[in-house]
Every structure is written in structure tokens, then in C-alpha cells.
Protein backbone atom coordinates (compact mmCIF):
# COMPACT_ATOMS: atom_id res chain seq x y z
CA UNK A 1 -25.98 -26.02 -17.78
CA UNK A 2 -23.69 -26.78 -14.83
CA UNK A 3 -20.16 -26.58 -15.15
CA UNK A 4 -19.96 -30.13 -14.21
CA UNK A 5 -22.30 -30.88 -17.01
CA UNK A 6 -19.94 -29.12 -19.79
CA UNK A 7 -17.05 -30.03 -18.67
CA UNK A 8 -18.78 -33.88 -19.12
CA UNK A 9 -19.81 -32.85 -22.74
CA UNK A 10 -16.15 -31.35 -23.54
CA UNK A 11 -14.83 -34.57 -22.46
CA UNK A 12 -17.88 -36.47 -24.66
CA UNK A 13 -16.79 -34.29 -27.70
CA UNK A 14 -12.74 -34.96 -27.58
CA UNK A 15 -13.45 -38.86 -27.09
CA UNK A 16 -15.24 -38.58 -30.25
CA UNK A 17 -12.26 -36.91 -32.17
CA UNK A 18 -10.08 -39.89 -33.50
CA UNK A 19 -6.66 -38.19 -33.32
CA UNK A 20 -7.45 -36.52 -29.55
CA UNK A 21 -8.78 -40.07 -28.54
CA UNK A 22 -5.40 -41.22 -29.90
CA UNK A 23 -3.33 -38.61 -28.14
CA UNK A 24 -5.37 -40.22 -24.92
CA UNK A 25 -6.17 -36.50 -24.47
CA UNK A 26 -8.03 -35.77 -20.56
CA UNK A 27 -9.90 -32.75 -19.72
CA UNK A 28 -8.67 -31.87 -16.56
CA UNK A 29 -10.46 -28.82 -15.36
CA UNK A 30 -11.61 -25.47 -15.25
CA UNK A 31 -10.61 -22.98 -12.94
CA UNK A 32 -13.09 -20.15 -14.23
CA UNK A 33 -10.24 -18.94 -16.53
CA UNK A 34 -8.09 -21.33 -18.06
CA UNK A 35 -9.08 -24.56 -19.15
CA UNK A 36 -6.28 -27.64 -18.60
CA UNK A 37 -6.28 -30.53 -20.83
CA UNK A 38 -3.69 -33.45 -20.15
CA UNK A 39 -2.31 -36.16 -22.22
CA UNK A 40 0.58 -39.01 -21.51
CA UNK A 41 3.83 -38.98 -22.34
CA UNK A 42 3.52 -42.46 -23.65
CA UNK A 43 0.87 -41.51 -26.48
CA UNK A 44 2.97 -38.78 -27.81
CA UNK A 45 6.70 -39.05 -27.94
CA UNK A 46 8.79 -38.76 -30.66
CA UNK A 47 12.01 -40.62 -31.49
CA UNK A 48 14.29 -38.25 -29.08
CA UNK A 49 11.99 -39.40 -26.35
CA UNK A 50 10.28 -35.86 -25.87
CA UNK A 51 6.79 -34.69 -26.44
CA UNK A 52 5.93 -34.97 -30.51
CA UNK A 53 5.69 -31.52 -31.61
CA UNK A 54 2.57 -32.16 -33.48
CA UNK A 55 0.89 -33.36 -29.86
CA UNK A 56 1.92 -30.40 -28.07
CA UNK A 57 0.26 -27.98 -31.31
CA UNK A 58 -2.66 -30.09 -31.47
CA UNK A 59 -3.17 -30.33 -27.07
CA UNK A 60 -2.80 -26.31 -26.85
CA UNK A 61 -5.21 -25.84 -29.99
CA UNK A 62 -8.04 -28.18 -28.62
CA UNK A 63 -7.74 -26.44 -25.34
CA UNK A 64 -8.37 -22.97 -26.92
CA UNK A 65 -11.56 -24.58 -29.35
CA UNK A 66 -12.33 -26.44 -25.94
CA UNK A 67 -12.16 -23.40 -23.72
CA UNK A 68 -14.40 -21.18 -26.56
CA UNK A 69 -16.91 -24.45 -26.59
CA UNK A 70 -17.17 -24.53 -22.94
CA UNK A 71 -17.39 -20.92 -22.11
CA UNK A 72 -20.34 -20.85 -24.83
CA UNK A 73 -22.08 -23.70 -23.42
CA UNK A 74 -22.09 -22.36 -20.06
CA UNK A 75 -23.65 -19.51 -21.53
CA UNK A 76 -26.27 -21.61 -23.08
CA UNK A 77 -25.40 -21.50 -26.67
CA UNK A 78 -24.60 -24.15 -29.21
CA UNK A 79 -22.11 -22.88 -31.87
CA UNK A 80 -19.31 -23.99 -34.39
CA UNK A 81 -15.94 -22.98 -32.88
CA UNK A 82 -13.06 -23.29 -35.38
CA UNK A 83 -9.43 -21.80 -35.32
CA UNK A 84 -8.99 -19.40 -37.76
CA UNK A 85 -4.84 -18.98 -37.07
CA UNK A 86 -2.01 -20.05 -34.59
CA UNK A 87 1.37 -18.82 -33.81
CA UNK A 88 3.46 -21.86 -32.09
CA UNK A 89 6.57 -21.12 -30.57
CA UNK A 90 8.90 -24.05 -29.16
CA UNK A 91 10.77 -22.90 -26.81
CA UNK A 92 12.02 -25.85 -24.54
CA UNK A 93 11.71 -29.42 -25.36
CA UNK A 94 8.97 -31.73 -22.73
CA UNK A 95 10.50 -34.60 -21.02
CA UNK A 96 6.79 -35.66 -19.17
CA UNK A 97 3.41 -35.53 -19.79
CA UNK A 98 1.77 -32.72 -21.57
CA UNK A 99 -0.41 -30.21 -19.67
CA UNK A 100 -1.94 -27.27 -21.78
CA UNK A 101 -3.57 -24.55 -20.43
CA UNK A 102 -5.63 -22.15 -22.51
CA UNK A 103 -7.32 -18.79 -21.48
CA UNK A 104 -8.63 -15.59 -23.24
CA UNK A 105 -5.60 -13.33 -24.41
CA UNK A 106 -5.09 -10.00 -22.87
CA UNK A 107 -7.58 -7.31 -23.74
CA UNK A 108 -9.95 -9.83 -25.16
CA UNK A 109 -13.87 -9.70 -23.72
CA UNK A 110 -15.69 -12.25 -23.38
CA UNK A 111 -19.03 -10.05 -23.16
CA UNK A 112 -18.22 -8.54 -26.54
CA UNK A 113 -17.49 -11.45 -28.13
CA UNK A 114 -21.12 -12.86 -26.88
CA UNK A 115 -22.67 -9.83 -28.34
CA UNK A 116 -21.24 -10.02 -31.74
CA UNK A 117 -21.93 -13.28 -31.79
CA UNK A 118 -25.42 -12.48 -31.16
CA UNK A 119 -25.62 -10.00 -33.35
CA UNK A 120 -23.71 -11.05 -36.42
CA UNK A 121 -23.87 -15.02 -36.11
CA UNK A 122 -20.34 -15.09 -35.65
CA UNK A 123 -17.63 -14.05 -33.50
CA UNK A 124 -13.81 -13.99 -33.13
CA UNK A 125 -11.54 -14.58 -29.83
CA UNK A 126 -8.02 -14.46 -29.19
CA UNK A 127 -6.66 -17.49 -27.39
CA UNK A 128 -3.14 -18.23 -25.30
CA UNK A 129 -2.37 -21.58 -24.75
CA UNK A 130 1.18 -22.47 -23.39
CA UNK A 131 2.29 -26.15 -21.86
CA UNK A 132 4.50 -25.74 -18.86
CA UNK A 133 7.84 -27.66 -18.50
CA UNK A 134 7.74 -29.59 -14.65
CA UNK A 135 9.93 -26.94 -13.36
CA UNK A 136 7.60 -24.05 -14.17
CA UNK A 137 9.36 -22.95 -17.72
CA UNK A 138 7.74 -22.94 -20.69
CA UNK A 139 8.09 -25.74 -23.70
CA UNK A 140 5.35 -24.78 -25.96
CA UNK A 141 3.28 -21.54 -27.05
CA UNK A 142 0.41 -20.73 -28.52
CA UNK A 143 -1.33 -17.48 -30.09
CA UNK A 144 -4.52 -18.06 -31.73
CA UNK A 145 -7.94 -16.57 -33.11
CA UNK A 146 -10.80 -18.79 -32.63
CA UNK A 147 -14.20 -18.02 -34.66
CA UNK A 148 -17.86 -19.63 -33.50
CA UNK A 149 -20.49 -19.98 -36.06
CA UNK A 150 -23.99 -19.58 -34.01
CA UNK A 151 -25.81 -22.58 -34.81
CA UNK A 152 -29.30 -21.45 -36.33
């Protein structure tokens, strides 16, 4: 499968979610390491007029399941992907649209987590997920373990 053609089916997949169609949630690329997903302002402020919280959670938690999907699809293999457990920390509040970028965690392997997978039918990844403020801070944070389910 081409990267192209995952990418499509990621974007497929969260159209098909009601609350990340509601959150007007955009896949907005791969760079071979972190996956960015998008959503408006518009479709997720809260009464202060700053990013909801909840939307900024839920955006860097779909890009870590998203990133595990994609990265397993690429490698040609159709599994469950679930988070297991998150640590958020809010540490700015968002004034613009909300950008989340998710990658593998420091010390995590990819290659072992294909092999257990393999091996045991499932397989567990850390995540880190953080939204950026416009001015290159940070407004949200994300820790997380993602397990995949090999589908028989």
C-alpha cells in the first residue's frame, strides 16, 4: 500500500467517526515520523473562546491511534489499535486552530513492536502527541500507550 493510499484510508476511517467528523478533524500529513491532524477553531471552542479541552485530548489521541493505524497499514497489516492510557498536560491555552502532531516516544521500536505483534497477536507502543501554540510553545500534551489487536 502506498502512502498516498493510507493516508486516503486514515482520512476514510476518521470521516466515519461521528465525534472526529464533528470536530471537522483533517489529516494533514505524514512526514515519515509524525503524523499531523488539523481541526478548526470554529468546531471546537469553548465559552472563553479557546480550543475545548476535550478537542485538543481527543485531536492528539486520534493522531497517536491514527499514526499506529497508518504505520501498520503501510506495513501491510490490518489490526485493532486502541489506547490503553494517556497522560494530558495543559500547559498554555490555544487561541487558533488545532494542529496535533503524534510520533513514537523515545526509546520505542517500531520493529519490535511488529514482531510482538506477530508473535503474540498483540502489541503495545508508546505515543507523544503535543499541539503547538502559533508561536512555537506548547498548549497541549500527550503521553500514551497504544495496543493493536492483529486481526485473524
Amino acid at each position: 500500500m502506498s502512502i498516498e493510499q493510507a493516508l486516503q484510508e486514515l482520512r476514510d476511517y476518521c470521516r466515519g467517526m461521528p465525534p472526529v467528523a464533528a470536530m471537522r478533524v483533517a489529516v494533514d500529513g505524514y512526514d515519515g515520523r509524525h503524523l499531523r491532524l488539523t481541526a478548526p477553531l470554529s468546531a471546537n471552542v469553548n465559552d472563553k473562546g479557546t480550543a475545548f479541552g476535550g478537542s485538543l485530548t481527543s485531536l492528539m489521541t486520534v493522531a497517536g491511534w491514527g499514526l499506529v493505524t497508518l504505520r501498520l497499514r503501510l506495513a501491510g497489516l490490518k489490526a485493532e489499535v486502541f489506547v490503553a492510557d494517556s497522560q494530558i498536560r495543559y500547559l498554555a491555552p490555544l487561541y487558533a486552530d488545532l494542529v496535533a502532531e503524534a510520533g513514537f516516544a523515545e526509546g520505542q521500536s517500531w520493529d519490535t513492536f511488529l514482531d510482538t505483534l506477530a508473535q503474540r497477536g498483540r502489541a503495545r507502543i508508546q505515543i507523544e502527541a503535543r499541539v503547538p501554540l502559533p508561536d512555537g510553545g506548547l498548549a497541549t500534551t500527550l503521553g500514551g500507550r497504544y495496543v493493536a489487536l492483529l486481526k485473524q
